[in-house]
Protein backbone atom coordinates (compact mmCIF):
# COMPACT_ATOMS: atom_id res chain seq x y z
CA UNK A 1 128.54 151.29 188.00
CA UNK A 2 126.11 149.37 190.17
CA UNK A 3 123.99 145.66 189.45
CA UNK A 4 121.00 147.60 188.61
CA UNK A 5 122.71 150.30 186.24
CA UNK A 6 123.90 147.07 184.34
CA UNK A 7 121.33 145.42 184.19
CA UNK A 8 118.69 147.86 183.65
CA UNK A 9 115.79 145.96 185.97
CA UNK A 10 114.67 147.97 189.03
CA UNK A 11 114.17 145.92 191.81
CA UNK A 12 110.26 145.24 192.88
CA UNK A 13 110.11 147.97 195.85
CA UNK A 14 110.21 150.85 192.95
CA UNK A 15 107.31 149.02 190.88
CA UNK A 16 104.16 151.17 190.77
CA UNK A 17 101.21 149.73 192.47
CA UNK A 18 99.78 149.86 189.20
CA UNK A 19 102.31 147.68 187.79
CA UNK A 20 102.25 145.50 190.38
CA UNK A 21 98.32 144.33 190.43
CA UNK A 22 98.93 144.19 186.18
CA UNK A 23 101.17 141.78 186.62
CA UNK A 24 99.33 140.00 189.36
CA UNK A 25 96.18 139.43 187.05
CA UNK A 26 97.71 138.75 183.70
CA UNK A 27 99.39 135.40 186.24
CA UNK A 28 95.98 135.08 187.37
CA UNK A 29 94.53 134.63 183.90
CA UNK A 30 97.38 132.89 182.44
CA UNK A 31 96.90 130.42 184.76
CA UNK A 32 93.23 130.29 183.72
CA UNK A 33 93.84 129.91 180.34
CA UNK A 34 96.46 127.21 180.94
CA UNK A 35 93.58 125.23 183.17
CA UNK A 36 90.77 125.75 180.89
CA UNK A 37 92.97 124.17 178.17
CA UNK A 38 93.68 121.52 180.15
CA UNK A 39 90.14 120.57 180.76
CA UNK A 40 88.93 121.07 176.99
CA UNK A 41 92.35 118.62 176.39
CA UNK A 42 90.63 115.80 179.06
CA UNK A 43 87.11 116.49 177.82
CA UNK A 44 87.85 116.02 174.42
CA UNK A 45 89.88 113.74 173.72
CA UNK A 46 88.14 110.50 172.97
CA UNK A 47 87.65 108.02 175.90
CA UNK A 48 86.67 104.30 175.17
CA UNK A 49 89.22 104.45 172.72
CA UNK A 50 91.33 101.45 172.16
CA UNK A 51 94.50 100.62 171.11
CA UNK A 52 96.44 97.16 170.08
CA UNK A 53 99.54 96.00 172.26
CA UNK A 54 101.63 93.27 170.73
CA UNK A 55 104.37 91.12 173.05
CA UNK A 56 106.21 88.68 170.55
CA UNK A 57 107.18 88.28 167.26
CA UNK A 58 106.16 85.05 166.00
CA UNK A 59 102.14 84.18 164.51
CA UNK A 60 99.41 86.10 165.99
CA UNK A 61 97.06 84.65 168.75
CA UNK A 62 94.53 87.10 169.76
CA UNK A 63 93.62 87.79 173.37
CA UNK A 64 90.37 88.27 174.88
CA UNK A 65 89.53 88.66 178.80
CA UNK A 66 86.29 88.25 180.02
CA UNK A 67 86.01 89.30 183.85
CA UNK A 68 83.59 89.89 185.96
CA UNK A 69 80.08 89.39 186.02
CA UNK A 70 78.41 88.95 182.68
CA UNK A 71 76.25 91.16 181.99
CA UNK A 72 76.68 92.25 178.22
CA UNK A 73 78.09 90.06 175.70
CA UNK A 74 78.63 92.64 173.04
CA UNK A 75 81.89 93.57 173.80
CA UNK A 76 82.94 89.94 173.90
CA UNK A 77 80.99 88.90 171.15
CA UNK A 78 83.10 91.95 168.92
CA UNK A 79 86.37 90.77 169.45
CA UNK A 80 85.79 87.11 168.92
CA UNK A 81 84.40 88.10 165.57
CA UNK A 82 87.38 90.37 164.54
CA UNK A 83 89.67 88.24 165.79
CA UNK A 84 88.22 85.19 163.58
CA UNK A 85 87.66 87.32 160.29
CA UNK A 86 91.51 88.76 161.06
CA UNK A 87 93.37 86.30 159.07
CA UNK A 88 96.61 87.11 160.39
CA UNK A 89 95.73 86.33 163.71
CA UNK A 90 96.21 82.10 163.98
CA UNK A 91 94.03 81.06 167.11
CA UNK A 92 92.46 82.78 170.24
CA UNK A 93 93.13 82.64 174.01
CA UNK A 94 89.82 83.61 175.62
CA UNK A 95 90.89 84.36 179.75
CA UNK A 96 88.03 83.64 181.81
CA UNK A 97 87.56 84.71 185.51
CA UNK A 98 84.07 85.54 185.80
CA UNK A 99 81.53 83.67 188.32
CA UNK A 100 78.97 83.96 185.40
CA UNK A 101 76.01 86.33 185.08
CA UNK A 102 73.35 86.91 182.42
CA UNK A 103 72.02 83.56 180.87
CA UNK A 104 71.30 85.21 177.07
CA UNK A 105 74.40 86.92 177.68
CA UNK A 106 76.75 83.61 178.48
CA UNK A 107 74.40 82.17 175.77
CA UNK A 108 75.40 84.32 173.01
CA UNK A 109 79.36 84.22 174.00
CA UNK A 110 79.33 80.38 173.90
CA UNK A 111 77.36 80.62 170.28
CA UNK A 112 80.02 83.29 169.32
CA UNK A 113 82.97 81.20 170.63
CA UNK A 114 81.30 77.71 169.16
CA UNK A 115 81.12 79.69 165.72
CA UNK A 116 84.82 80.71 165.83
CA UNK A 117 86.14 76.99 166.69
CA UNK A 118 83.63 75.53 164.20
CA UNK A 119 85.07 78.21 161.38
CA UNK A 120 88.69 76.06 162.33
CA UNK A 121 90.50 78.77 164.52
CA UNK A 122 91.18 77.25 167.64
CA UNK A 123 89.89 79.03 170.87
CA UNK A 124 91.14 77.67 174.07
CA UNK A 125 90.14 79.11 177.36
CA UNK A 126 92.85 79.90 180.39
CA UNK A 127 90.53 79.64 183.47
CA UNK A 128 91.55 82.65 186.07
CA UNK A 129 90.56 82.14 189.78
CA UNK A 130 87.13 82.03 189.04
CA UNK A 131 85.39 80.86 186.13
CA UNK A 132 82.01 79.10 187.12
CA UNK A 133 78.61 78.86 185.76
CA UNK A 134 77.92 81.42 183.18
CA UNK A 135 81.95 81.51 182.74
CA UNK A 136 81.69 77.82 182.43
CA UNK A 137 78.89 77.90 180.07
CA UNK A 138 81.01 80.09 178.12
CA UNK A 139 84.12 77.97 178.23
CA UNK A 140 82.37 75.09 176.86
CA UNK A 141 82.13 75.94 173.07
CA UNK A 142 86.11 75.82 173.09
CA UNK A 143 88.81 73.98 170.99
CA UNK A 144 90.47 73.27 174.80
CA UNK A 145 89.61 74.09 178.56
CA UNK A 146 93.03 74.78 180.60
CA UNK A 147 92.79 75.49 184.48
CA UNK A 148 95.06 75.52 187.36
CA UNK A 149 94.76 73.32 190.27
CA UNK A 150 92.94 75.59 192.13
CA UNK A 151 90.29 77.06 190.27
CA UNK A 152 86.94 77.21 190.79
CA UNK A 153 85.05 76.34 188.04
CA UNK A 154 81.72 74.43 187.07
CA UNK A 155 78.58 75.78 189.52
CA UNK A 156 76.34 74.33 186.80
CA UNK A 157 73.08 75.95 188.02
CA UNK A 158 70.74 78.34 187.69
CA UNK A 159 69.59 81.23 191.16
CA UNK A 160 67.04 83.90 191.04
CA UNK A 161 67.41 86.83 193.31
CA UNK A 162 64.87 88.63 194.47
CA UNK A 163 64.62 92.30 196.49
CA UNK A 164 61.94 91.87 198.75
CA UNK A 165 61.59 96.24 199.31
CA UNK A 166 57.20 96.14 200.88
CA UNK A 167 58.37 96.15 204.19
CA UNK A 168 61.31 98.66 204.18
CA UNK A 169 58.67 100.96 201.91
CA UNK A 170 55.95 100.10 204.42
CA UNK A 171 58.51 101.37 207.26
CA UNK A 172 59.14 105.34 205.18
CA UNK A 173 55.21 105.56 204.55
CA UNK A 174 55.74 104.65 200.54
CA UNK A 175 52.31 102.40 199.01
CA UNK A 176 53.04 100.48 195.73
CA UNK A 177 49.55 100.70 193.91
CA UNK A 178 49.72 98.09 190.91
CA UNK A 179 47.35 97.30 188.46
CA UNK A 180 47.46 94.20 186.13
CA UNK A 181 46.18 92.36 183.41
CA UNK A 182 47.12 88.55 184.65
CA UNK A 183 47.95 87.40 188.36
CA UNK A 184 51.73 86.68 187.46
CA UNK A 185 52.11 89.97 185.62
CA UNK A 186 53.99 91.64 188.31
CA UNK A 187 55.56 88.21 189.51
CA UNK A 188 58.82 89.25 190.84
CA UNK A 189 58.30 92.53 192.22
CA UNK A 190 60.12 93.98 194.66
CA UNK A 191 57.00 96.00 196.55
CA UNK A 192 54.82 92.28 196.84
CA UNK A 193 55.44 89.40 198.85
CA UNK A 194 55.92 86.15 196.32
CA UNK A 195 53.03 83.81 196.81
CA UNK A 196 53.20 80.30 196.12
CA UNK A 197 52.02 80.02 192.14
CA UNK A 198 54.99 82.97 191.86
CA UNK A 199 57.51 80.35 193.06
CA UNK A 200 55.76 77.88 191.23
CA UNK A 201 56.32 79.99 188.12
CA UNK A 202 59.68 80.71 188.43
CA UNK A 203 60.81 77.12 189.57
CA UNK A 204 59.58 76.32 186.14
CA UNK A 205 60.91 78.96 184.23
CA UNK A 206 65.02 77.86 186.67
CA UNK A 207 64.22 74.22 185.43
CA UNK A 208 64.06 75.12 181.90
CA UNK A 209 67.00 77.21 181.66
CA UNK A 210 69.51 74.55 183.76
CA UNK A 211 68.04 72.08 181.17
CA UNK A 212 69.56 74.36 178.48
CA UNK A 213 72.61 74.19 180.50
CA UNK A 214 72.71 70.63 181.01
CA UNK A 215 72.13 70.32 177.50
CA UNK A 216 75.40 72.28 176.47
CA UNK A 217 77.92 70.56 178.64
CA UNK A 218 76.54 67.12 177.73
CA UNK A 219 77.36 67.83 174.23
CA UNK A 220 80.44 69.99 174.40
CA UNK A 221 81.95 67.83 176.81
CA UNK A 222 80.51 64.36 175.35
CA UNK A 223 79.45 63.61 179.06
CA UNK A 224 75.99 61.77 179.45
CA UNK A 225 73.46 63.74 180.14
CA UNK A 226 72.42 62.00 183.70
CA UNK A 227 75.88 62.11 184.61
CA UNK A 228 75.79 66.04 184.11
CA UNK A 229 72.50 66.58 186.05
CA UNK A 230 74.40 64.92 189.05
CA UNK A 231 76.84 67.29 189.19
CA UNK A 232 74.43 70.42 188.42
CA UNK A 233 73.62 71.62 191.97
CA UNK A 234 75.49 74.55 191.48
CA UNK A 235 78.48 73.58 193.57
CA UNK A 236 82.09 74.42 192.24
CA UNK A 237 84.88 71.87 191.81
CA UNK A 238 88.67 72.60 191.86
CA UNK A 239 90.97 72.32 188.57
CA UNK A 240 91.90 68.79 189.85
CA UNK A 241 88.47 67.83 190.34
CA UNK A 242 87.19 69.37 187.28
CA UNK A 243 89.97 67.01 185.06
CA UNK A 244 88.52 64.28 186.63
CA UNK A 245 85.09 64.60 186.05
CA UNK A 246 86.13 65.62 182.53
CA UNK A 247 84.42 69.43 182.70
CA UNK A 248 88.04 70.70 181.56
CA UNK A 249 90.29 69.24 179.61
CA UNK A 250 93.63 69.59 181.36
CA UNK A 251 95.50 71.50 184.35
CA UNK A 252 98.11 74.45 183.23
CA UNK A 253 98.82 78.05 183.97
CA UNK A 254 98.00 81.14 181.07
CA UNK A 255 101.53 80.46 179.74
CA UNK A 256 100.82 76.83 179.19
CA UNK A 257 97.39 77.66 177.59
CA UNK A 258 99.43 80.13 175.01
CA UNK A 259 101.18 77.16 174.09
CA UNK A 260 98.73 74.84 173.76
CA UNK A 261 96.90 77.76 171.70
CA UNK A 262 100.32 77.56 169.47
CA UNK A 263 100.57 74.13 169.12
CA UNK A 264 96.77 73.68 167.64
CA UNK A 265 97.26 76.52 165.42
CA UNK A 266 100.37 75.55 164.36
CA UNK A 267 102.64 78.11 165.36
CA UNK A 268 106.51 77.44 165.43
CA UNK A 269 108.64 79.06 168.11
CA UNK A 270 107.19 82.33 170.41
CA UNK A 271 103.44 83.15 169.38
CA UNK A 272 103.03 87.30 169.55
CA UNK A 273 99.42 87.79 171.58
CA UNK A 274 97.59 90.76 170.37
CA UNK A 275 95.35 92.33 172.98
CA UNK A 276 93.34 95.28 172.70
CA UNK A 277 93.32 97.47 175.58
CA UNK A 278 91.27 100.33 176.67
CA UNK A 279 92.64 103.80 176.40
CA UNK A 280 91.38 106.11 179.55
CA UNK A 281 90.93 109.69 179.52
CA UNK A 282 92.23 111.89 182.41
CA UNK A 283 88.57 112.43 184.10
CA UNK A 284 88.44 108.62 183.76
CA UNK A 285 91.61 108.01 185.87
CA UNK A 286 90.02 110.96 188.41
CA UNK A 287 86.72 109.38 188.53
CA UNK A 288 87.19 105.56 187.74
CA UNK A 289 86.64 104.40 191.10
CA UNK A 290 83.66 106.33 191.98
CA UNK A 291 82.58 105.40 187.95
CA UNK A 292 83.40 101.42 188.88
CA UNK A 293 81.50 101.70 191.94
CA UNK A 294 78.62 103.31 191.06
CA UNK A 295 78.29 100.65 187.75
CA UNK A 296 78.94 97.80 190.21
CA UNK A 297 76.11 99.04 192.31
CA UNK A 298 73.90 99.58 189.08
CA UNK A 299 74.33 95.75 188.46
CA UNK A 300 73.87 95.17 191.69
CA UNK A 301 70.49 96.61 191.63
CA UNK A 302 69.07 97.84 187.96
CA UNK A 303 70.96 95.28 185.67
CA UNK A 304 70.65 92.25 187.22
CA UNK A 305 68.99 89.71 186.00
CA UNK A 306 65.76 87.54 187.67
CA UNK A 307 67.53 84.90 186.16
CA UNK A 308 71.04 84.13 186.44
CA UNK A 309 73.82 81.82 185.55
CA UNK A 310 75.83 82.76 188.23
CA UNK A 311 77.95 81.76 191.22
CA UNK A 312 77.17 83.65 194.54
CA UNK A 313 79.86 82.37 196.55
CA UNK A 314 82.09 85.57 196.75
């Protein structure tokens, strides 16, 4: 008796044609089917999503990372506030490497950050890299300010950027017609050269807002407030310099700041940091580079500010 007696199967030269292009399509839509799933999986499952990683086992000390340029403080502002109404969780560790942004924005993280170290949970900031003007501003309403050596931090200043787009428009044919109620309506545009009561106007409207600035580290950091105004030209100072003019409170790493975070709160032995993290769908991981460009270009241009608390150095 042969293979194919025993086992019944012919081989594929004595399938039909018939047979053949059957079985051809029903892979063809199988693997269709199995595609299409796929997709409806990525599409619907929920993206923005977060979930809670815990390292340790000791008290609670909540995490919080603000990085890159501020432009929203909601986010910020959110977990502050759940981490202080979460009694379980003892202090926070707020990691800073930003070079600043958005002055309401900074404004309303240092109010949320002042509120949770005035409620009595300690908040101490572990400078990154970077964390300089609006990231400074931001630092300042903290139980403790920890940086390395060689961090860049302070930039107490205030810089208004500009597009300047009437000759580039003028260049492709394109008129900007623009009617107004008040000469300093449209102050700022990007179509119209800035005459001289525009830079007038916003000089003004820069001095006010460093005074606001001024005003903050002169209290937060008990500093006087001539002293501060010396040192507000928006340059940056190292860790080491920083300790020394008394803008941070002491040089460590992010490990040393977890302790220090410990030791305020009270914590005995290993603290466990709680951190929320961001779950990302599939298309995300696809698309999350062209998505991160494209939003860092939108800041870039749409979302920024006229008025910043920011460093432009890098």
């Amino acid at each position: 008796m042969t293979n194919q007696q025993l086992t019944g199967v012919r081989p594929d030269r004595n399938m039909s044609p018939s047979s053949k292009w059957f079985l051809g399509i029903l892979g063809v839509l199988l693997l269709l089917a199995l595609g299409f799933t796929f997709l409806i999986f990525s599409v619907v499952r929920p993206t923005g999503s977060t979930e809670v990683v815990t390292s340790g086992s000791g008290d609670k000390i909540g995490v919080v990372e603000l990085k890159g340029e501020i432009v929203s403080a909601e986010e910020t502002v959110r977990q502050l506030k759940m981490y202080r109404e979460d009694r379980s969780i003892r202090a926070i560790l707020l990691r800073i490497d930003s070079p600043g942004g958005g002055p309401v924005a900074s404004q309303e993280m240092y109010e949320e950050v002042k509120k949770t170290r005035d409620s009595g949970k300690p908040v101490v900031v572990s400078m990154g890299s970077l964390a300089a003007s609006g990231g400074y501003y931001v630092a300042c309403g903290a139980s403790k300010i920890v940086a390395n050596r060689a961090t860049l931090t302070g930039s107490i200043g205030v810089v208004s950027q500009i597009l300047q787009l009437q000759d580039a428009l003028a260049k492709v044919g394109i008129e900007v017609k623009t009617m107004k109620t008040g000469a300093l309506k449209d102050a700022g545009s990007s179509t119209r050269k800035m005459t001289d009561v525009d830079r007038k106007y916003f000089q003004e409207l820069l001095d006010d807002v460093l005074k606001q600035f001024i005003a903050v580290v002169a209290t937060e950091r008990k500093l006087d407030t001539a002293a501060v105004r010396a040192l507000a030209d928006g340059r940056v100072f190292t860790g080491e310099q920083a300790v020394s003019l008394k803008l941070i409170d002491t040089l460590g790493t992010y490990e040393d700041a977890v302790k220090i975070a410990a030791s305020i709160a009270g914590i005995r032995g290993e603290p466990a940091l709680v951190k929320e993290r961001k779950r990302r769908s599939f298309w995300d991981g696809v698309w999350g580079g062209v998505s991160d460009a494209a939003a860092s270009l939108r800041q870039e241009i749409v979302d920024r500010p006229v008025i910043s608390y920011k460093y432009t150095g890098r």
